[in-house]
N, C-alpha and C. Protein backbone atom coordinates (compact mmCIF):
# COMPACT_ATOMS: atom_id res chain seq x y z
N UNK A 1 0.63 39.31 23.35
CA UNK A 1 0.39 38.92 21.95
C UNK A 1 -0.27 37.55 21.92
N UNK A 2 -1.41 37.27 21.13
CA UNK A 2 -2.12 36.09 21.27
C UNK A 2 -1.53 35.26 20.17
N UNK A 3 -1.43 34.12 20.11
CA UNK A 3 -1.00 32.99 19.04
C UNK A 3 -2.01 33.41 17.78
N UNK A 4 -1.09 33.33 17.32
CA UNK A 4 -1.29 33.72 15.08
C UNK A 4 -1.32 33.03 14.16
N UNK A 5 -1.94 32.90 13.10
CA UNK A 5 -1.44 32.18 12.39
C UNK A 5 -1.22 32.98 10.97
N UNK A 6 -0.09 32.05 10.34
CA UNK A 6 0.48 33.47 9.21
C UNK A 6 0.44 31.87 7.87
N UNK A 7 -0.13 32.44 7.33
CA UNK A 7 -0.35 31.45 5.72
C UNK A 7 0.29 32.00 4.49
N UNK A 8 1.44 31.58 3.96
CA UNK A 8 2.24 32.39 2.65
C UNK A 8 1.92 31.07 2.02
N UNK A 9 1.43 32.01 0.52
CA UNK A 9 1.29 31.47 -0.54
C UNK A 9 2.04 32.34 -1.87
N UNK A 10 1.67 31.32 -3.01
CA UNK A 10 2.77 32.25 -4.25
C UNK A 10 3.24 31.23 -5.07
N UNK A 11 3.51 31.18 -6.39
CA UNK A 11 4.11 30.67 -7.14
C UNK A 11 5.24 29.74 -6.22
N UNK A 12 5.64 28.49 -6.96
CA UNK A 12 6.67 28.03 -6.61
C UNK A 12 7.77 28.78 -6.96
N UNK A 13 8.97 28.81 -6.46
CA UNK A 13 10.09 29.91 -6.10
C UNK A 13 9.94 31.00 -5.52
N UNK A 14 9.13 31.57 -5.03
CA UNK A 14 8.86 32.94 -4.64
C UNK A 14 9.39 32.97 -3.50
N UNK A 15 9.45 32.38 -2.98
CA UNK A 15 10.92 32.08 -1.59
C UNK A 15 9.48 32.06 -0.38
N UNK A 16 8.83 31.52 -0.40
CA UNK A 16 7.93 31.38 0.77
C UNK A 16 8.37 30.87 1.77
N UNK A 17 9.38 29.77 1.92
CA UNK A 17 9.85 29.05 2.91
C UNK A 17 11.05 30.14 3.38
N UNK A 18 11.61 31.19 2.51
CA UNK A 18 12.65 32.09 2.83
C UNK A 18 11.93 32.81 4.10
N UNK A 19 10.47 33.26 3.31
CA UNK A 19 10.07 34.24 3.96
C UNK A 19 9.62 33.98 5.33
N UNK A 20 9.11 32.44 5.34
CA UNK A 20 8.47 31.76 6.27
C UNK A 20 9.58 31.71 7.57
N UNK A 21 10.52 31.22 7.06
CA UNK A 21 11.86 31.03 8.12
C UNK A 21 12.06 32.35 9.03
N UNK A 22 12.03 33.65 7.56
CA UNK A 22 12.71 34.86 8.83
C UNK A 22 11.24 35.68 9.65
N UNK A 23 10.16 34.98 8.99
CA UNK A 23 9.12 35.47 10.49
C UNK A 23 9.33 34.90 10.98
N UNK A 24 9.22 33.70 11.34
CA UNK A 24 9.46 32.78 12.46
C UNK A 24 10.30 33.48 13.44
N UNK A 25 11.64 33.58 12.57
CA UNK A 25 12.77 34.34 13.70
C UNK A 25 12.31 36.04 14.22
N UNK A 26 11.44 36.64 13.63
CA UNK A 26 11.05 38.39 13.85
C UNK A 26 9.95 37.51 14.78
N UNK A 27 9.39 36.49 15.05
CA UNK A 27 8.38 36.52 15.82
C UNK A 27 8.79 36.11 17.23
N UNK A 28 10.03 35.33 17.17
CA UNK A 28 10.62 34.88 18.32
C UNK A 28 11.29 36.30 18.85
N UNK A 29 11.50 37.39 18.36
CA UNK A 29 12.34 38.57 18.93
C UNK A 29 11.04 39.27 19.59
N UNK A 30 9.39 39.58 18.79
CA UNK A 30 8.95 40.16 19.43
C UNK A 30 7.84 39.30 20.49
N UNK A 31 8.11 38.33 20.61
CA UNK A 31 7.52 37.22 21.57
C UNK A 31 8.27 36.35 22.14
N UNK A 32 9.06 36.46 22.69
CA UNK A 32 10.04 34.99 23.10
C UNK A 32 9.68 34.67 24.10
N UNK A 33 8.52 34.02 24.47
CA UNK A 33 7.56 33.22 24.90
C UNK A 33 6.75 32.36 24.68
N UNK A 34 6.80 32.52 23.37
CA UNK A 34 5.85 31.89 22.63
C UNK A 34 6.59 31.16 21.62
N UNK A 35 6.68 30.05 21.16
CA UNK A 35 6.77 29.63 20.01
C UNK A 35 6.05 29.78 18.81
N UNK A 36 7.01 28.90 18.03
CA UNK A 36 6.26 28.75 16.54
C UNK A 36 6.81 27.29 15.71
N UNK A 37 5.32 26.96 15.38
CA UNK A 37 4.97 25.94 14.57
C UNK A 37 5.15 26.25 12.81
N UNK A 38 6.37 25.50 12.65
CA UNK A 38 6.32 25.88 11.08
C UNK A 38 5.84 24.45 10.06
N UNK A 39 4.48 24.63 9.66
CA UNK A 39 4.27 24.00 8.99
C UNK A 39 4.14 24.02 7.35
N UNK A 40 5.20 22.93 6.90
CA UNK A 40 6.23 23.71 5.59
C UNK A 40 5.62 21.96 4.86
N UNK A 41 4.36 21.67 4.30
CA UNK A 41 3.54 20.77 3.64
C UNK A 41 4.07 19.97 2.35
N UNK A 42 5.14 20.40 1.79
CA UNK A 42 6.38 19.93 0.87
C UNK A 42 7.51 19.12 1.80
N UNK A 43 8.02 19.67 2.38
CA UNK A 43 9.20 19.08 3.13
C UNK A 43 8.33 17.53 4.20
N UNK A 44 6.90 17.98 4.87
CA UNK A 44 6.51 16.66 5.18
C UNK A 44 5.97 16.01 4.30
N UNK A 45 5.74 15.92 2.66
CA UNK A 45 6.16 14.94 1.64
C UNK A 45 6.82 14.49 1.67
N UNK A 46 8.02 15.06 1.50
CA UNK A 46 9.66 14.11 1.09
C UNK A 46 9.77 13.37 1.95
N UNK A 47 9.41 14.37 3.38
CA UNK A 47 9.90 13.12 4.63
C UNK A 47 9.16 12.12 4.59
N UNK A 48 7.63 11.98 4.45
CA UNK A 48 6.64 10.43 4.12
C UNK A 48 7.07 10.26 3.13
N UNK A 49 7.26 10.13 2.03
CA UNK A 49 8.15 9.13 0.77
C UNK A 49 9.84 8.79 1.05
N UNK A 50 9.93 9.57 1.57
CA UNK A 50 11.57 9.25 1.78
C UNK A 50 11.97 8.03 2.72
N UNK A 51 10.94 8.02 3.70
CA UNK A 51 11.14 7.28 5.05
C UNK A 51 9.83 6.13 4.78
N UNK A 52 9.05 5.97 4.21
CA UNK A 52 7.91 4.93 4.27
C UNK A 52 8.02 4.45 2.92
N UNK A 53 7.74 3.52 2.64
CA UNK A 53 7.76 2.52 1.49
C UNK A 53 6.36 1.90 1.33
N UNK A 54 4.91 2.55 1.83
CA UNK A 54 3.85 1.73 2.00
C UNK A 54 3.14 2.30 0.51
N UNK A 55 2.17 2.30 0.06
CA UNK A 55 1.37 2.50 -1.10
C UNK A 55 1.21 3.60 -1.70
N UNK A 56 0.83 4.40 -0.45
CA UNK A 56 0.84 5.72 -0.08
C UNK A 56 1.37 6.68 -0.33
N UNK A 57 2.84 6.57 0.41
CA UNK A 57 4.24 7.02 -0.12
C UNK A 57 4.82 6.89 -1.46
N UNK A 58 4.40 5.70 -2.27
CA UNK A 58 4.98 5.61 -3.45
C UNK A 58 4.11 6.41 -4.28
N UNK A 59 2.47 6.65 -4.22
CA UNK A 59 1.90 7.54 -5.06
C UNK A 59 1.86 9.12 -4.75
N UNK A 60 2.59 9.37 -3.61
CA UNK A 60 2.93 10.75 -3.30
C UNK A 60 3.80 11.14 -3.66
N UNK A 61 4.88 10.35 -3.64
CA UNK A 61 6.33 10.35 -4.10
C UNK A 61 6.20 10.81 -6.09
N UNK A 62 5.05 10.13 -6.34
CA UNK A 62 5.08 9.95 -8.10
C UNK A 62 4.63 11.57 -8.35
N UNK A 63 3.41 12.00 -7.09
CA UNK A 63 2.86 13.16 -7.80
C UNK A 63 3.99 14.05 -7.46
N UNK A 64 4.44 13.92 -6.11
CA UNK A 64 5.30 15.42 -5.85
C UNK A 64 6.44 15.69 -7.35
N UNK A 65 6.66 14.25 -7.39
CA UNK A 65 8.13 14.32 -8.47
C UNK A 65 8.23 15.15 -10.11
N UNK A 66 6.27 14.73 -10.12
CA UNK A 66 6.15 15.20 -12.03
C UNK A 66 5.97 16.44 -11.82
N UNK A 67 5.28 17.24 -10.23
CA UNK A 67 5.01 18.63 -10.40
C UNK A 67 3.98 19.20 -10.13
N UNK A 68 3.12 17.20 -10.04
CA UNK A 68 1.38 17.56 -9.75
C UNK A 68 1.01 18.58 -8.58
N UNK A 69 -0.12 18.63 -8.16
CA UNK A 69 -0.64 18.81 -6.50
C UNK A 69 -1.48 17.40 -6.38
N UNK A 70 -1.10 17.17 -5.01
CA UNK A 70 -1.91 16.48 -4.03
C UNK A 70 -3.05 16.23 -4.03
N UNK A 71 -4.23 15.02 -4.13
CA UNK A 71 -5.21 15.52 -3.69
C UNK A 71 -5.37 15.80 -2.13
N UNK A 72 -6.65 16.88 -2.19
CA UNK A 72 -7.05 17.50 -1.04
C UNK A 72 -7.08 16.86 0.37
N UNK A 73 -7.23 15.53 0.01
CA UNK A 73 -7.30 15.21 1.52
C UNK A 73 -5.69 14.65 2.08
N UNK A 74 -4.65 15.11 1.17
CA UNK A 74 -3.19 14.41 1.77
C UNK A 74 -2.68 16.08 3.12
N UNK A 75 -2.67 17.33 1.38
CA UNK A 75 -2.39 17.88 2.69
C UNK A 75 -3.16 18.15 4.26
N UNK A 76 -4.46 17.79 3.83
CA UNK A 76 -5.09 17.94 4.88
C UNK A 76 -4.50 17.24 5.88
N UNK A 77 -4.30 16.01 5.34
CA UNK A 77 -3.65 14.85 6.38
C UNK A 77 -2.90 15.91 7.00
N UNK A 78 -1.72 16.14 6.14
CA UNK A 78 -0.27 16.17 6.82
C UNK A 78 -0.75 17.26 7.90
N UNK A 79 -1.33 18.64 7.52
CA UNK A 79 -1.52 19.44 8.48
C UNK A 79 -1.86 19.20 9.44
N UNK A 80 -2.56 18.52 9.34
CA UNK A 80 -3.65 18.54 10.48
C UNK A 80 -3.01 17.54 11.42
N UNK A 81 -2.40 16.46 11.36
CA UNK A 81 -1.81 15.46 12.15
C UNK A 81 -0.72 16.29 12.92
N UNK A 82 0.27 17.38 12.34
CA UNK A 82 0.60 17.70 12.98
C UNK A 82 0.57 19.23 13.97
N UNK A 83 -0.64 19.59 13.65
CA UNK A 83 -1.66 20.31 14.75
C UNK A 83 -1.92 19.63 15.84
N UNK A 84 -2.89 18.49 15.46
CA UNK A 84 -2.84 17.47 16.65
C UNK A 84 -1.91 16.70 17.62
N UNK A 85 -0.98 16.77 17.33
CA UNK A 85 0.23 16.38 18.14
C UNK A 85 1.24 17.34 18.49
N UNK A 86 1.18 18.46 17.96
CA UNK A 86 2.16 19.56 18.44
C UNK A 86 1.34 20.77 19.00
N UNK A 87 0.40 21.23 18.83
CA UNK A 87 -0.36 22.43 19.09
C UNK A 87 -0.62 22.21 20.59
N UNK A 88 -0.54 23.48 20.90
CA UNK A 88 -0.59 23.24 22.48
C UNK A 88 -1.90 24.32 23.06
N UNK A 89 -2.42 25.23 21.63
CA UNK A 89 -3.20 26.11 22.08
C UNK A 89 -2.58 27.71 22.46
N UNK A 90 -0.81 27.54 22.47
CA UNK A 90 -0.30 28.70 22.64
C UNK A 90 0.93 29.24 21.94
N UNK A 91 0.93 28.45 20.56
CA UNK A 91 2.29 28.62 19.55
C UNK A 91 1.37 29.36 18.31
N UNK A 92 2.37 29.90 17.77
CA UNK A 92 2.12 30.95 16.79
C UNK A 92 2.28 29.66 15.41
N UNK A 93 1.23 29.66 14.52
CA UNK A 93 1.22 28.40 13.36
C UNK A 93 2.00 29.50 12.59
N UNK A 94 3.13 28.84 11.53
CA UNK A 94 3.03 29.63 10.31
C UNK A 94 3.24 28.55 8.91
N UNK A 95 1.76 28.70 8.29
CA UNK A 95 1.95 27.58 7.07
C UNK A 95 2.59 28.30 5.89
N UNK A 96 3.55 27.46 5.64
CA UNK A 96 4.54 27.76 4.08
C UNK A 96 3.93 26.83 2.83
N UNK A 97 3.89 27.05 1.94
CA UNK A 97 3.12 26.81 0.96
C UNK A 97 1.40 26.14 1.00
N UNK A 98 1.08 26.29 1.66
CA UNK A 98 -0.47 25.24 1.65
C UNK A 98 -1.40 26.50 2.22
N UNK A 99 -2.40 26.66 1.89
CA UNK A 99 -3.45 25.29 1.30
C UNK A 99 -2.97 25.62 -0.27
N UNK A 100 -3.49 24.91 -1.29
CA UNK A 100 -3.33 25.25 -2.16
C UNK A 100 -4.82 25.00 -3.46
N UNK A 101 -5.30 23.82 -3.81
CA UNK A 101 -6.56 23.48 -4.01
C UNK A 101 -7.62 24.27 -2.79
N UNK A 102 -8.63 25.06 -3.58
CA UNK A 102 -10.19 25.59 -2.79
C UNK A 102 -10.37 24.53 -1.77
N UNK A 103 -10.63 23.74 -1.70
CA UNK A 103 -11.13 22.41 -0.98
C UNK A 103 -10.53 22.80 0.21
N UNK A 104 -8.93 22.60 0.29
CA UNK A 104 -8.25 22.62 1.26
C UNK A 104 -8.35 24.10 2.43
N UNK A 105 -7.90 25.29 1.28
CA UNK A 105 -8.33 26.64 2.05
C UNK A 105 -9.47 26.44 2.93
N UNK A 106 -10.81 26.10 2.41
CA UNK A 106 -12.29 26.27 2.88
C UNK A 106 -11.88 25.43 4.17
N UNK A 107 -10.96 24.27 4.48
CA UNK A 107 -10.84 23.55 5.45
C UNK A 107 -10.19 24.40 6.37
N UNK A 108 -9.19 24.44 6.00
CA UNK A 108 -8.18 25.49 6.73
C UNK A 108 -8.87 26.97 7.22
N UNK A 109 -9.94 27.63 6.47
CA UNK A 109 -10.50 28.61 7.22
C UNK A 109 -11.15 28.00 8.65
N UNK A 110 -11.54 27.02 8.53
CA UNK A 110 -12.42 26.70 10.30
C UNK A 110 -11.01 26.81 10.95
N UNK A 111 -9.67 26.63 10.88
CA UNK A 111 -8.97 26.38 11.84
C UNK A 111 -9.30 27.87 12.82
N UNK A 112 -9.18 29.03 12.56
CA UNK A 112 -9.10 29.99 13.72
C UNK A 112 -10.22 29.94 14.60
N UNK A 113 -11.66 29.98 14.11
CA UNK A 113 -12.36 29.89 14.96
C UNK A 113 -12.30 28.67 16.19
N UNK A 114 -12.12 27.69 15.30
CA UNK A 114 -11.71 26.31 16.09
C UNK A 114 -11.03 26.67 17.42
N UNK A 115 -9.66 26.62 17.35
CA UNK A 115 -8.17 27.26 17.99
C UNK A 115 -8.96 28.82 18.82
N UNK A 116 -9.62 29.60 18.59
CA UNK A 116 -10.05 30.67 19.37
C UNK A 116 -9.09 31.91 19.01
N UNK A 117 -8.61 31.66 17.33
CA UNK A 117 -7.71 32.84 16.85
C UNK A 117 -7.94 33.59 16.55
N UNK A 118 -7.22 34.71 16.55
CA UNK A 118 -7.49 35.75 15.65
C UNK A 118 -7.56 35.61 13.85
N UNK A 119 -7.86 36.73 13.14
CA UNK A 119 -8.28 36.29 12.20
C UNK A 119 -6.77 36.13 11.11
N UNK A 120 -6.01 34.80 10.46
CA UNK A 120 -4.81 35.04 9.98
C UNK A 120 -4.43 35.73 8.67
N UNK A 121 -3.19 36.24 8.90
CA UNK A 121 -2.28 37.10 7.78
C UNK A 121 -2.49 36.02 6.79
N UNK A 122 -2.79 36.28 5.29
CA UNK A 122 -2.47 35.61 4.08
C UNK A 122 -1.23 36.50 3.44
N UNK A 123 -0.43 35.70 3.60
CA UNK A 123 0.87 37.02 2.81
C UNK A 123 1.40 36.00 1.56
N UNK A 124 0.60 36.59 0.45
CA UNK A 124 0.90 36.43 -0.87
C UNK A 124 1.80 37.05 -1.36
N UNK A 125 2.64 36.02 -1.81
CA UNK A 125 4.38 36.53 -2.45
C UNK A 125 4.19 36.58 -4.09
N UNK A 126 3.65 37.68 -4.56
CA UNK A 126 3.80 38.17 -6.15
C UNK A 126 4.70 37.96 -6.58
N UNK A 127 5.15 36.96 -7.15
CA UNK A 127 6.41 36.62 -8.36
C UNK A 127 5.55 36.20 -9.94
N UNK A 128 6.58 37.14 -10.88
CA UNK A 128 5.20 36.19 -12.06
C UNK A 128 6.15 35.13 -12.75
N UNK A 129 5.35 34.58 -13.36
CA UNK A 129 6.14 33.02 -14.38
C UNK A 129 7.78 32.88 -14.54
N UNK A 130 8.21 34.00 -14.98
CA UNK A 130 9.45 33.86 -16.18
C UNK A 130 10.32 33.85 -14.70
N UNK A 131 10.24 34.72 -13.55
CA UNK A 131 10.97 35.33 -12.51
C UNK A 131 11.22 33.91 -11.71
N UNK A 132 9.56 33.11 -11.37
CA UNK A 132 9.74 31.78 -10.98
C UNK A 132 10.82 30.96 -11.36
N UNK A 133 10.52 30.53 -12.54
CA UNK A 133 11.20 29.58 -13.16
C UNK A 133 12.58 29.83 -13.32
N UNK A 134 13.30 31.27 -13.14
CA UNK A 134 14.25 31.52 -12.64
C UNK A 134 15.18 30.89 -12.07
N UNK A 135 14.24 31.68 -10.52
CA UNK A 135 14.77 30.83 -9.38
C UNK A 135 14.51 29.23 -9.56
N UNK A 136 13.63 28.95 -9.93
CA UNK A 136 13.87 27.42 -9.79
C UNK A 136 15.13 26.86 -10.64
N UNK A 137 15.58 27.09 -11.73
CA UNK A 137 16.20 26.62 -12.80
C UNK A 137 17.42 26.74 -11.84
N UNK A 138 18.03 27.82 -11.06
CA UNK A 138 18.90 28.05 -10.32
C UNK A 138 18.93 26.95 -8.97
N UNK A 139 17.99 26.54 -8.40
CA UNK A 139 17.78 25.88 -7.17
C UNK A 139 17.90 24.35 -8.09
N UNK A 140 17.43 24.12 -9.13
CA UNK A 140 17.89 23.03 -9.84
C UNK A 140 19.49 22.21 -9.51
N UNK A 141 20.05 23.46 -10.22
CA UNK A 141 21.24 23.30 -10.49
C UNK A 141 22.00 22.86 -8.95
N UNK A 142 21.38 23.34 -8.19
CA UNK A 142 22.53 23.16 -6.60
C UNK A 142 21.71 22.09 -6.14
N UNK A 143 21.02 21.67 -6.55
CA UNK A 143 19.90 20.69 -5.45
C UNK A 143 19.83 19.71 -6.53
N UNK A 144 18.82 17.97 -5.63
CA UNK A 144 18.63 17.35 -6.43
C UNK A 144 17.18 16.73 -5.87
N UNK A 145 16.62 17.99 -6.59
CA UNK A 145 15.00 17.51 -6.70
C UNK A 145 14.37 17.51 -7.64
N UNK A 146 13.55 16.51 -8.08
CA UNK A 146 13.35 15.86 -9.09
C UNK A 146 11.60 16.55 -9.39
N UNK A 147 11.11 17.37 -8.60
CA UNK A 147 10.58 18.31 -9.01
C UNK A 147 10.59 19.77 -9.37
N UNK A 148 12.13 19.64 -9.35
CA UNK A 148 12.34 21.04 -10.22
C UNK A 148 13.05 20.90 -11.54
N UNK A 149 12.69 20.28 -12.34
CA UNK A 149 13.12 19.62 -13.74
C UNK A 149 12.48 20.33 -14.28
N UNK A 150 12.43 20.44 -15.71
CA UNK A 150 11.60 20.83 -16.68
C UNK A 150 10.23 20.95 -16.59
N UNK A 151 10.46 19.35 -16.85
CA UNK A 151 8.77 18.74 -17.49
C UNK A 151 8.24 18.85 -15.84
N UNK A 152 8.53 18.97 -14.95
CA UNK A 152 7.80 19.06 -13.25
C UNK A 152 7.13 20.68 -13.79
N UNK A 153 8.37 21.71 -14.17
CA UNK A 153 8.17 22.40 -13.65
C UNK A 153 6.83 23.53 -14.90
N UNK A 154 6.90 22.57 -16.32
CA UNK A 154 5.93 22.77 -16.93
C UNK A 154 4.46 22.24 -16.12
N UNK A 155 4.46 21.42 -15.60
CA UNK A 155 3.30 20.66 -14.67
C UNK A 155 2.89 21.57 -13.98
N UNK A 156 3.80 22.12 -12.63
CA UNK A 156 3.85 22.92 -11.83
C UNK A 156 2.82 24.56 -12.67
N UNK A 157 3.30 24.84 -13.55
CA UNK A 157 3.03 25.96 -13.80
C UNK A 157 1.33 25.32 -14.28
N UNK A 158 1.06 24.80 -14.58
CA UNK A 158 -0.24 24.03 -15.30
C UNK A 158 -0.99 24.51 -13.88
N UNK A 159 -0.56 23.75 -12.99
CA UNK A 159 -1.63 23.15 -11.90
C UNK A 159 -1.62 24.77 -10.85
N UNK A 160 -0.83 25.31 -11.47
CA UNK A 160 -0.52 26.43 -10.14
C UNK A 160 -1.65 27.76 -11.14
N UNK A 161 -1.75 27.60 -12.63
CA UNK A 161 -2.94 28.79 -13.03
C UNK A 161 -4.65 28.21 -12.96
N UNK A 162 -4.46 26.40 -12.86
CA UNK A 162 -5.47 25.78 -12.70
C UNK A 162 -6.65 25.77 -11.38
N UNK A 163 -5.82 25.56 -10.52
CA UNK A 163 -5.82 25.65 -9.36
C UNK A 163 -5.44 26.55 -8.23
N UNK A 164 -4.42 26.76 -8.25
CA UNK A 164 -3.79 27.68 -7.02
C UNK A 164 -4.27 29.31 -6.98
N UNK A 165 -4.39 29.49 -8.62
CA UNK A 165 -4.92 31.21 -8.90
C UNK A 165 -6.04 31.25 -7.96
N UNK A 166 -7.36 30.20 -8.72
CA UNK A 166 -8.46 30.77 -8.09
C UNK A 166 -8.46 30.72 -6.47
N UNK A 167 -7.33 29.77 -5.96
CA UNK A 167 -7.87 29.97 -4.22
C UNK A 167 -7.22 30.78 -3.92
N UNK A 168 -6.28 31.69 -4.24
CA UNK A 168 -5.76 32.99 -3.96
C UNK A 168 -6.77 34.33 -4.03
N UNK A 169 -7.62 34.13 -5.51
CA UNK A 169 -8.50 35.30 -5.41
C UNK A 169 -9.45 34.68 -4.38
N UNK A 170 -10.10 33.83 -4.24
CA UNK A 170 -11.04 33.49 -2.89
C UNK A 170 -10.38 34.02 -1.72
N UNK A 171 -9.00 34.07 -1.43
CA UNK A 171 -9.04 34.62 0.16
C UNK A 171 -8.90 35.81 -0.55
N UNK A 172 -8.36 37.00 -1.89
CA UNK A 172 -8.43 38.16 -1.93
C UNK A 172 -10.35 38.30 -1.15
N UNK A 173 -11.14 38.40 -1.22
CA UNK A 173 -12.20 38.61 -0.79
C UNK A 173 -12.44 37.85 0.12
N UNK A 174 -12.11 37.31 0.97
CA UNK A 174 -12.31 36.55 2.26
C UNK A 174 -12.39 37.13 3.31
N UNK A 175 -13.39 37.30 3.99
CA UNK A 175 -13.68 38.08 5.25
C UNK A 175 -12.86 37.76 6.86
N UNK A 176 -12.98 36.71 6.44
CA UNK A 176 -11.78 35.81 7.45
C UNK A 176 -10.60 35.75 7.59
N UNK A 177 -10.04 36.20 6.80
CA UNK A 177 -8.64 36.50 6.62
C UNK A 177 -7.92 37.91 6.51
N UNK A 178 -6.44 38.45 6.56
CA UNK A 178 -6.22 39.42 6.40
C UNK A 178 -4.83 39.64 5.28
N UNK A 179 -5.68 39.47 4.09
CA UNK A 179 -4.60 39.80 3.01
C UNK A 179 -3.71 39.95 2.58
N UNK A 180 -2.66 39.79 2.40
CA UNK A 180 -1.50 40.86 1.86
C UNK A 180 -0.89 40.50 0.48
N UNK A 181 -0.50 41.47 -0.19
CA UNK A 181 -0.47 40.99 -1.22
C UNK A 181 1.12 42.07 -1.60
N UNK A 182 1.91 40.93 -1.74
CA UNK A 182 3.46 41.41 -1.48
C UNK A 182 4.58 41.57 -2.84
N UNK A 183 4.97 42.13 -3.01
CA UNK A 183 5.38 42.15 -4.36
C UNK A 183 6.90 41.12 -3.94
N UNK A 184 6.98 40.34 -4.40
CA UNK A 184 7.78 39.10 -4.39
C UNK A 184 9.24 39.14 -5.49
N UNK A 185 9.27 40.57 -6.06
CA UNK A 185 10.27 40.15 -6.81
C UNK A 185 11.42 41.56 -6.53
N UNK A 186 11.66 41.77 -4.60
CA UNK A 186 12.63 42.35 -4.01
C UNK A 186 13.56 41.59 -3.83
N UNK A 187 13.94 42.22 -3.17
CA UNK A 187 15.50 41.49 -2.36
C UNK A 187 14.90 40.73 -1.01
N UNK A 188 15.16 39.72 -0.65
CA UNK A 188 15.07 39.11 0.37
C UNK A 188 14.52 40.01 1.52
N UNK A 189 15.54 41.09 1.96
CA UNK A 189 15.33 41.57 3.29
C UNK A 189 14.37 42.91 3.08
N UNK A 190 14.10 43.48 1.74
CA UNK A 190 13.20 44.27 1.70
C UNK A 190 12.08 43.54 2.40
N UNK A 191 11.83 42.47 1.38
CA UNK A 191 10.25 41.88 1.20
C UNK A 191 10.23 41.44 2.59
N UNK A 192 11.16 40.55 3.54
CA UNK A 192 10.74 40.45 4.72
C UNK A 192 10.05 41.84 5.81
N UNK A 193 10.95 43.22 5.60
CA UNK A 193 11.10 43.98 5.94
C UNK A 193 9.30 44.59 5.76
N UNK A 194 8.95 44.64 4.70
CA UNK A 194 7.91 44.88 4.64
C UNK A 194 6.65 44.11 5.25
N UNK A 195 6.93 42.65 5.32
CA UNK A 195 5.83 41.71 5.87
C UNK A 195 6.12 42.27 7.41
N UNK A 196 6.98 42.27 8.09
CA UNK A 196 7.30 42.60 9.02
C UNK A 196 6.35 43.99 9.77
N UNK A 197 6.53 44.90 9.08
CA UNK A 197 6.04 45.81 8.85
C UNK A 197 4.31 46.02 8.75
N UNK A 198 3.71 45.37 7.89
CA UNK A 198 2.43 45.38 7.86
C UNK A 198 1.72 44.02 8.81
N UNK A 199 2.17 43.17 9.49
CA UNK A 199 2.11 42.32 10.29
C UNK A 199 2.04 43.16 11.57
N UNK A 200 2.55 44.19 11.93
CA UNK A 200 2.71 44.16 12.91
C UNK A 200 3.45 44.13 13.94
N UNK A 201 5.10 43.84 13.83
CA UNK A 201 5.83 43.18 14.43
C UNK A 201 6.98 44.12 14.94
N UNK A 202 7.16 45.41 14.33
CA UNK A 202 8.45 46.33 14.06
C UNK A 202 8.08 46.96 15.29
């Protein structure tokens, strides 16, 4: 099996990082040789604002908090820095929420040819609005992140039909990529069950 790369995208809540976690683990059962790189582009936010206090951090810290997106060249940063320091040329990538802005995707498509990959899974997690905000209102309540508030998560929904729609239909027609388009509002182990499944992996 050659190193992969698997890109989930989807509304915020759609459990991408759920979904992201249990390939990781179905990929270590049918490869345990290989690793995997989980690059999860939210969580290395918190960690640069949480841990740095430089200029930087404080205006990342402001956008993640109201709900904004990033501009294009942060996640680029984050990804890509840690490609360059962890990629070895023989780990399986799997990005959880990103790219998200066109800009970024169009970047992120050179990665396979680059790397000498095959062409990667886009596994789009179909959740619509009301189902989102759901789960978030629920992840609210147990957690204390200050982008899952209200007014974030009115933002969130702004920037995610503004932005995030159209780079989703761009990889629907993307020659470079290999689609999927997942209905996001199962049960956990269905919807894994199924990525699983059309990936390849069963």
């Amino acid at each position: 099996m050659k190193p992969q790369s698997y890109i989930f995208m989807g509304r915020y809540g759609a459990g991408k990082g759920t979904q992201a976690k249990l390939l990781i683990e179905a990929l270590a059962k049918a490869d345990p040789d290989r690793k995997s790189i989980h690059i999860e582009t939210g969580a290395e936010f918190r960690k640069f604002f949480g841990s740095d206090q430089n200029h930087t951090a404080q205006l990342t810290k402001k956008v993640v908090e109201s709900g904004g997106l990033m501009p294009e060249f942060m996640p680029i940063y984050m990804w890509g820095r840690l490609l360059v320091s962890e990629y070895t040329g023989d780990e399986h990538i799997v990005f959880d929420g990103t790219p998200r802005k066109l800009l970024e995707a169009k970047v992120l498509d050179e990665l396979p040819s680059f790397y000498g990959q095959n062409k990667p899974w886009l596994i789009y997690l179909d959740v619509d609005h009301e189902e989102s905000s759901k789960r978030l209102s629920l992840r609210a309540k147990d957690g204390n992140r200050k982008d899952d508030s209200e007014d974030a998560l009115r933002e969130r929904r702004v920037e995610y039909e503004k932005n995030i729609i159209p780079t989703i239909e761009w990889y629907r027609t993307n020659p470079n990529v290999n689609f999927l388009d997942i209905d996001g509002e199962r049960t956990i182990e269905e919807i894994h069950a199924d990525i699983v499944k059309k990936v390849g992996l069963e």
